[in-house]
Protein backbone atom coordinates (compact mmCIF):
# COMPACT_ATOMS: atom_id res chain seq x y z
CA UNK A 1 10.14 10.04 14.52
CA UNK A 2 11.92 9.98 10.67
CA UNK A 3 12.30 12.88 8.86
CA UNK A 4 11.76 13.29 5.51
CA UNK A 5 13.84 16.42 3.49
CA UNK A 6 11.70 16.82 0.55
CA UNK A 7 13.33 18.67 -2.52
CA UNK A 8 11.16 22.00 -3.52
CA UNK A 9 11.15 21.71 -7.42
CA UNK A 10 9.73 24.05 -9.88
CA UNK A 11 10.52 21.62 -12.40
CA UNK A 12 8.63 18.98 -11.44
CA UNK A 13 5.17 18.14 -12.29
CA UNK A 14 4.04 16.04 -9.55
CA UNK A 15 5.27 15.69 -5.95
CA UNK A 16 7.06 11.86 -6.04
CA UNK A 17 8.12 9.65 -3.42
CA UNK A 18 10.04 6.84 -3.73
CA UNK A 19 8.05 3.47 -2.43
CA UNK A 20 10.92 2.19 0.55
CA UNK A 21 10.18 6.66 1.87
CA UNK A 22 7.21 7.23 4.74
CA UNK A 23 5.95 3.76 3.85
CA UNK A 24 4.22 3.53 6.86
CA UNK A 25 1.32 5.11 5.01
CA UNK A 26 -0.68 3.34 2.87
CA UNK A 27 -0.86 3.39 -1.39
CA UNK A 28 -3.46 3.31 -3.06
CA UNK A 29 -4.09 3.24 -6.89
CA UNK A 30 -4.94 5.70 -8.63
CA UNK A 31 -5.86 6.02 -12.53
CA UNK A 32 -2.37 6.80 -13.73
CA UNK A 33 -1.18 4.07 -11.85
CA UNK A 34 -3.51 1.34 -13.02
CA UNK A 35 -3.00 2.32 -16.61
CA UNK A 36 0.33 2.04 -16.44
CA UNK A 37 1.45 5.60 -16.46
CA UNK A 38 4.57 7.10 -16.61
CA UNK A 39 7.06 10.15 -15.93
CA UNK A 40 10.00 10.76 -18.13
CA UNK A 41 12.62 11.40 -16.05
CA UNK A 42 15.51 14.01 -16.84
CA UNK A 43 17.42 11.83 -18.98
CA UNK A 44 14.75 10.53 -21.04
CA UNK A 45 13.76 7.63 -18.27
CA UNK A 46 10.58 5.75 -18.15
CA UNK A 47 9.82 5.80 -14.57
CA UNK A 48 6.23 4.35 -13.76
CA UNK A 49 3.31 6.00 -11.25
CA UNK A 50 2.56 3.30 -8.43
CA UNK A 51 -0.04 5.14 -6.58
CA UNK A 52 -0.49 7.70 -4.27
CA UNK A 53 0.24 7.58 -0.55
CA UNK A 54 -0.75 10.72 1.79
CA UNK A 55 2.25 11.86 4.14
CA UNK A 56 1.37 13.35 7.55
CA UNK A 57 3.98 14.73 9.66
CA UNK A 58 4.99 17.95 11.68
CA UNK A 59 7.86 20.69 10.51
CA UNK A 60 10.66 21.53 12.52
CA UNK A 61 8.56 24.53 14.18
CA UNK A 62 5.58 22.29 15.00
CA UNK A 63 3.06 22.93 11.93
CA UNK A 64 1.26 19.71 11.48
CA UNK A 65 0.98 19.44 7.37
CA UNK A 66 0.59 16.49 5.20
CA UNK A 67 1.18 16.15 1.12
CA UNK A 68 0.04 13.91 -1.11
CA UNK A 69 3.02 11.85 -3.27
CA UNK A 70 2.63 10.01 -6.16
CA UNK A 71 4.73 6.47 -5.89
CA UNK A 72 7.42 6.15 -8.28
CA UNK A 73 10.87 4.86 -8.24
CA UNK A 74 12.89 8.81 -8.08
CA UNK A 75 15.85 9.23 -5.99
CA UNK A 76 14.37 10.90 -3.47
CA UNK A 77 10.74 12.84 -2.17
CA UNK A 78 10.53 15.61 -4.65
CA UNK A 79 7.81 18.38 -3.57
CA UNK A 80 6.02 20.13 -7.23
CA UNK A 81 5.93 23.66 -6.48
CA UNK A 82 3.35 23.68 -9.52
CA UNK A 83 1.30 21.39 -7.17
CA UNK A 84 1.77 23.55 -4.13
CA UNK A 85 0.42 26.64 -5.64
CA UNK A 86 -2.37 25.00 -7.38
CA UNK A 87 -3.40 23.85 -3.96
CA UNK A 88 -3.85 28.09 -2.81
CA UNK A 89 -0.22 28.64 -1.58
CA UNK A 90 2.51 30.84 -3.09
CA UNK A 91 6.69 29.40 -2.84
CA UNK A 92 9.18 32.10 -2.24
CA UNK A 93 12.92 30.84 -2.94
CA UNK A 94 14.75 34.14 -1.86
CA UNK A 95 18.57 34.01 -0.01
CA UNK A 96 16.75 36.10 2.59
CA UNK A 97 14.63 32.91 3.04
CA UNK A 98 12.18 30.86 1.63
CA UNK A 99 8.82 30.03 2.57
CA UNK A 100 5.31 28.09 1.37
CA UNK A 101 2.44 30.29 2.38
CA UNK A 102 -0.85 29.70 2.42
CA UNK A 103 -2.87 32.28 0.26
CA UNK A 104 -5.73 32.57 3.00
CA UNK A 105 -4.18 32.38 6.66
CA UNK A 106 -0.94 33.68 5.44
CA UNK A 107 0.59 31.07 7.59
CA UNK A 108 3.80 29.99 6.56
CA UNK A 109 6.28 26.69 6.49
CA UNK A 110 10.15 27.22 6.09
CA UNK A 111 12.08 26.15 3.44
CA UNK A 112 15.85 25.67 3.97
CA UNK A 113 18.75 26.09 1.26
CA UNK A 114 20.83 22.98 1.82
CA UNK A 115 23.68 22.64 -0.92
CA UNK A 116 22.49 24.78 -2.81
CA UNK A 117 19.42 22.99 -3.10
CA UNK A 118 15.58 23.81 -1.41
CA UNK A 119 14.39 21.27 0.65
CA UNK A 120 11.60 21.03 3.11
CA UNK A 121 11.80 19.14 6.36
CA UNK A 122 8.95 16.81 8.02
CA UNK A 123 8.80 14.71 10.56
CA UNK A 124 6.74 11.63 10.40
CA UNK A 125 6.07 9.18 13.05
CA UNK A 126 7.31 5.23 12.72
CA UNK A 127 3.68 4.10 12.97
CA UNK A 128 0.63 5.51 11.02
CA UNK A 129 -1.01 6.11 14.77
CA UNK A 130 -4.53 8.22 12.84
CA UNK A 131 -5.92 5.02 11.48
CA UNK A 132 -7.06 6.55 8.44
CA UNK A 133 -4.94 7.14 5.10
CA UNK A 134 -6.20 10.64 3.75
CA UNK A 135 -4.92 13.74 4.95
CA UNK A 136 -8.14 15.24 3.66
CA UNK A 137 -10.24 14.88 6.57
CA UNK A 138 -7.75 16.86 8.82
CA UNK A 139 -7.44 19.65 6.56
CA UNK A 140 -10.36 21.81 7.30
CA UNK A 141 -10.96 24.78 9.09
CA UNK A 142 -11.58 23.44 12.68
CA UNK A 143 -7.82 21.91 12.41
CA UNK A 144 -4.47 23.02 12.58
CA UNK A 145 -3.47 19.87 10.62
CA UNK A 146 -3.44 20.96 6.85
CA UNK A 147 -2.27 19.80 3.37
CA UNK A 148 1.13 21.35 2.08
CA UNK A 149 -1.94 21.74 -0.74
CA UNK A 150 -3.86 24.02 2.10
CA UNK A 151 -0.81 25.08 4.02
CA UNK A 152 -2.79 25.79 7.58
């Protein structure tokens, strides 16, 4: 298994992965990506959408999850907390520790400090093993296999 320590940002608008990160799972286009869109980065950087890929993976405590990242060419996997709560989950950044819960089963996934910096952890295996690319059709009720968007 590879892990994958995504950085929880408030300040970012979308949750980006950079192409070479979890690219054992597909990409597909998606509008922004086939007009050519765009993020500016932090110091005024034109860094174009590629697509979407779907990310499934366990934390370190065994919660199945998966999150939807928009390709682009960022440093490293950057987790919107915007998108997170939009999804029906509330972030908690607190030096007692911080958390992503989900509104409805009030589960909840850790999130560690590292450097002064959030950052979740998940594990994703070598080899997309589901055979399909959406996380969607794991993420319902009968499953323990959610979205970050639907945090189980």
């Amino acid at each position: 298994m590879d892990s994958i320590e995504i950085n929880a940002g408030s300040g970012a608008i979308d949750s980006c992965i950079p192409p070479n990160i979890a690219s054992m799972f597909k990409v597909r286009a998606t509008k922004m990506s086939e007009n050519g869109g765009y993020y500016t980065s932090a110091s005024g950087g034109v860094i174009y959408n590629e697509g979407e890929r779907d990310v499934k993976g366990v934390t370190d405590d065994s919660q199945e999850l998966g999150m939807t990242f928009q390709v682009a060419k960022v440093r490293g996997p950057l987790g919107s907390v915007r998108r997170i709560c939009e999804a029906g989950n509330r972030v908690v950044f607190d030096e007692d520790g911080s958390y992503i819960e989900n509104k409805v089963s009030k589960k909840r996934v850790n999130i560690d400090k590292v450097k002064g910096v959030y950052m979740l952890k998940l594990w994703v295996k070598r080899q997309e093993s589901l055979g399909v690319n959406s996380v969607n059709g794991f993420a319902n009720s009968n499953s323990s296999f959610a979205r970050l968007g639907q945090l189980i």
